[in-house]
Protein backbone atom coordinates (compact mmCIF):
# COMPACT_ATOMS: atom_id res chain seq x y z
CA UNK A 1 6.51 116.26 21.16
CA UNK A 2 3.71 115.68 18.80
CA UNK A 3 1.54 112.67 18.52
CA UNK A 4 3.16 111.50 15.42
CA UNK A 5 6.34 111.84 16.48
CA UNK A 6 5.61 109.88 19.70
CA UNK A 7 4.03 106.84 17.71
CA UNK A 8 7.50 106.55 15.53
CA UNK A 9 9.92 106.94 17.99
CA UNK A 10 9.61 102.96 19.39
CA UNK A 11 10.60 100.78 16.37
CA UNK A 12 9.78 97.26 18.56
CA UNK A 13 10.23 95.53 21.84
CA UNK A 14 13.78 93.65 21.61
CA UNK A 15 12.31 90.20 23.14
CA UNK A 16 15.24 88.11 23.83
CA UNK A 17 16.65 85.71 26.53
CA UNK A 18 18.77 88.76 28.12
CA UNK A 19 15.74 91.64 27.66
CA UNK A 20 13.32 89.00 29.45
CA UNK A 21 15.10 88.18 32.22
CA UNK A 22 16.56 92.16 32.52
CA UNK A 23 12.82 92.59 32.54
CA UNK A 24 11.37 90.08 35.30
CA UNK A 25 14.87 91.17 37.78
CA UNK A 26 15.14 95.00 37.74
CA UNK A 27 12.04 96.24 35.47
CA UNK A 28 14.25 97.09 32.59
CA UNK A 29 12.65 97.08 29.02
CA UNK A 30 14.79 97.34 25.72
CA UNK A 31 12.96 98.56 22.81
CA UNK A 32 14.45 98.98 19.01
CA UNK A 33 14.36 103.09 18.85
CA UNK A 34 14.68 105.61 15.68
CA UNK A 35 18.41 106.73 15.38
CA UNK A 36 17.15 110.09 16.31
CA UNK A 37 15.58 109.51 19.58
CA UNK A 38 16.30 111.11 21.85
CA UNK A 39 15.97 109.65 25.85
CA UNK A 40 12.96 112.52 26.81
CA UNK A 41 11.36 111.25 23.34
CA UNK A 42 11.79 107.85 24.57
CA UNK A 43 10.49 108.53 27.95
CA UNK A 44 7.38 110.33 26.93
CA UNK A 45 6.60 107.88 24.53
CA UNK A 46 6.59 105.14 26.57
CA UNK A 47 5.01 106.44 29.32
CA UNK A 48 2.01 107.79 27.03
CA UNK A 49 1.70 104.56 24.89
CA UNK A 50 2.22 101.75 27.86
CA UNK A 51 0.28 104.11 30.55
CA UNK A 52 3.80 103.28 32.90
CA UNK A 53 6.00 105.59 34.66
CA UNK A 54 9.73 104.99 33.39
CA UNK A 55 12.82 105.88 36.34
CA UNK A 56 15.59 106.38 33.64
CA UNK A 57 16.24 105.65 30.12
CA UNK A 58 19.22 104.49 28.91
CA UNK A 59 20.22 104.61 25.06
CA UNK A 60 23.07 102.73 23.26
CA UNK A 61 23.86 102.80 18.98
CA UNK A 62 24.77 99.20 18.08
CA UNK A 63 27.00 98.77 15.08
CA UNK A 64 26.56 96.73 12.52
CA UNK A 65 28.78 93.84 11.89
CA UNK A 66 30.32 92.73 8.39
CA UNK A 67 29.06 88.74 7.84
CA UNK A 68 29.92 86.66 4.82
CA UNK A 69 26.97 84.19 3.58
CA UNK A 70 29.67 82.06 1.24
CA UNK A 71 31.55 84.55 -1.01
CA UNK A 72 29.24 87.13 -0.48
CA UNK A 73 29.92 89.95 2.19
CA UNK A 74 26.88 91.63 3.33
CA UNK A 75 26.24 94.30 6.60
CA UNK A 76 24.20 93.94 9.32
CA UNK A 77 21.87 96.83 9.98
CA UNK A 78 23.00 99.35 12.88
CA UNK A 79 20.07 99.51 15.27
CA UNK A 80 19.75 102.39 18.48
CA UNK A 81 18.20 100.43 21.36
CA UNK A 82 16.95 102.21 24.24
CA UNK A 83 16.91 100.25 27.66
CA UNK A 84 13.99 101.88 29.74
CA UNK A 85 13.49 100.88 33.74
CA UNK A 86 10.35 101.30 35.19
CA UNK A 87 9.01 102.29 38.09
CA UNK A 88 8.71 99.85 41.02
CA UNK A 89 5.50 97.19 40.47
CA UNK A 90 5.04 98.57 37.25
CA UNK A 91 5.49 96.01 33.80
CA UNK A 92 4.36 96.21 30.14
CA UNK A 93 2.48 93.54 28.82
CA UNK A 94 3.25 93.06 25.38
CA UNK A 95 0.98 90.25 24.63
CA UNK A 96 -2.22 92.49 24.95
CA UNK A 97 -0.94 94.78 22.67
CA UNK A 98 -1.66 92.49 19.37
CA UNK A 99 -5.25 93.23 19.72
């Protein structure tokens, strides 16, 4: 995989009440993937761009759902997520990424 397609794969950490507390129990990250990825891609990518060593990857394609906003009927986008668990003692600190 080449360096360009490693930096594209991850989309963005999915920080939510479920991913954070999947994260501080089992070591399980969720992160907002292309809808090409592929679970090697995934791995590689993480493992490279976090310096971590990921266990197993696990991917699921989220369908959008149809919502009305008063007459109007619009689509949520479909999003891939890929849930990745890491090795034991092992976490990703997202906060010193911003810098």
């Amino acid at each position: 995989m080449n360096e360009e397609r490693m930096y594209n794969v991850l989309l963005a950490p999915i920080v939510s009440e479920k991913s954070a507390l999947q994260a501080e129990l089992s070591g399980q990250h969720t992160f907002r993937v292309v809808p090409t990825a592929t679970k090697l891609e995934v791995k590689n990518a993480v493992e490279k761009l976090f310096k971590v060593n990921v266990v197993s990857v696990r991917m699921a394609n989220i369908k959008g759902k149809m919502k009305a906003r008063g007459q109007t009927m619009g689509r949520r986008s479909t999003v891939r997520k890929a849930m990745v668990r890491l090795a034991e003692g092992q976490d990703i600190d997202y906060m010193g990424l911003e810098s």
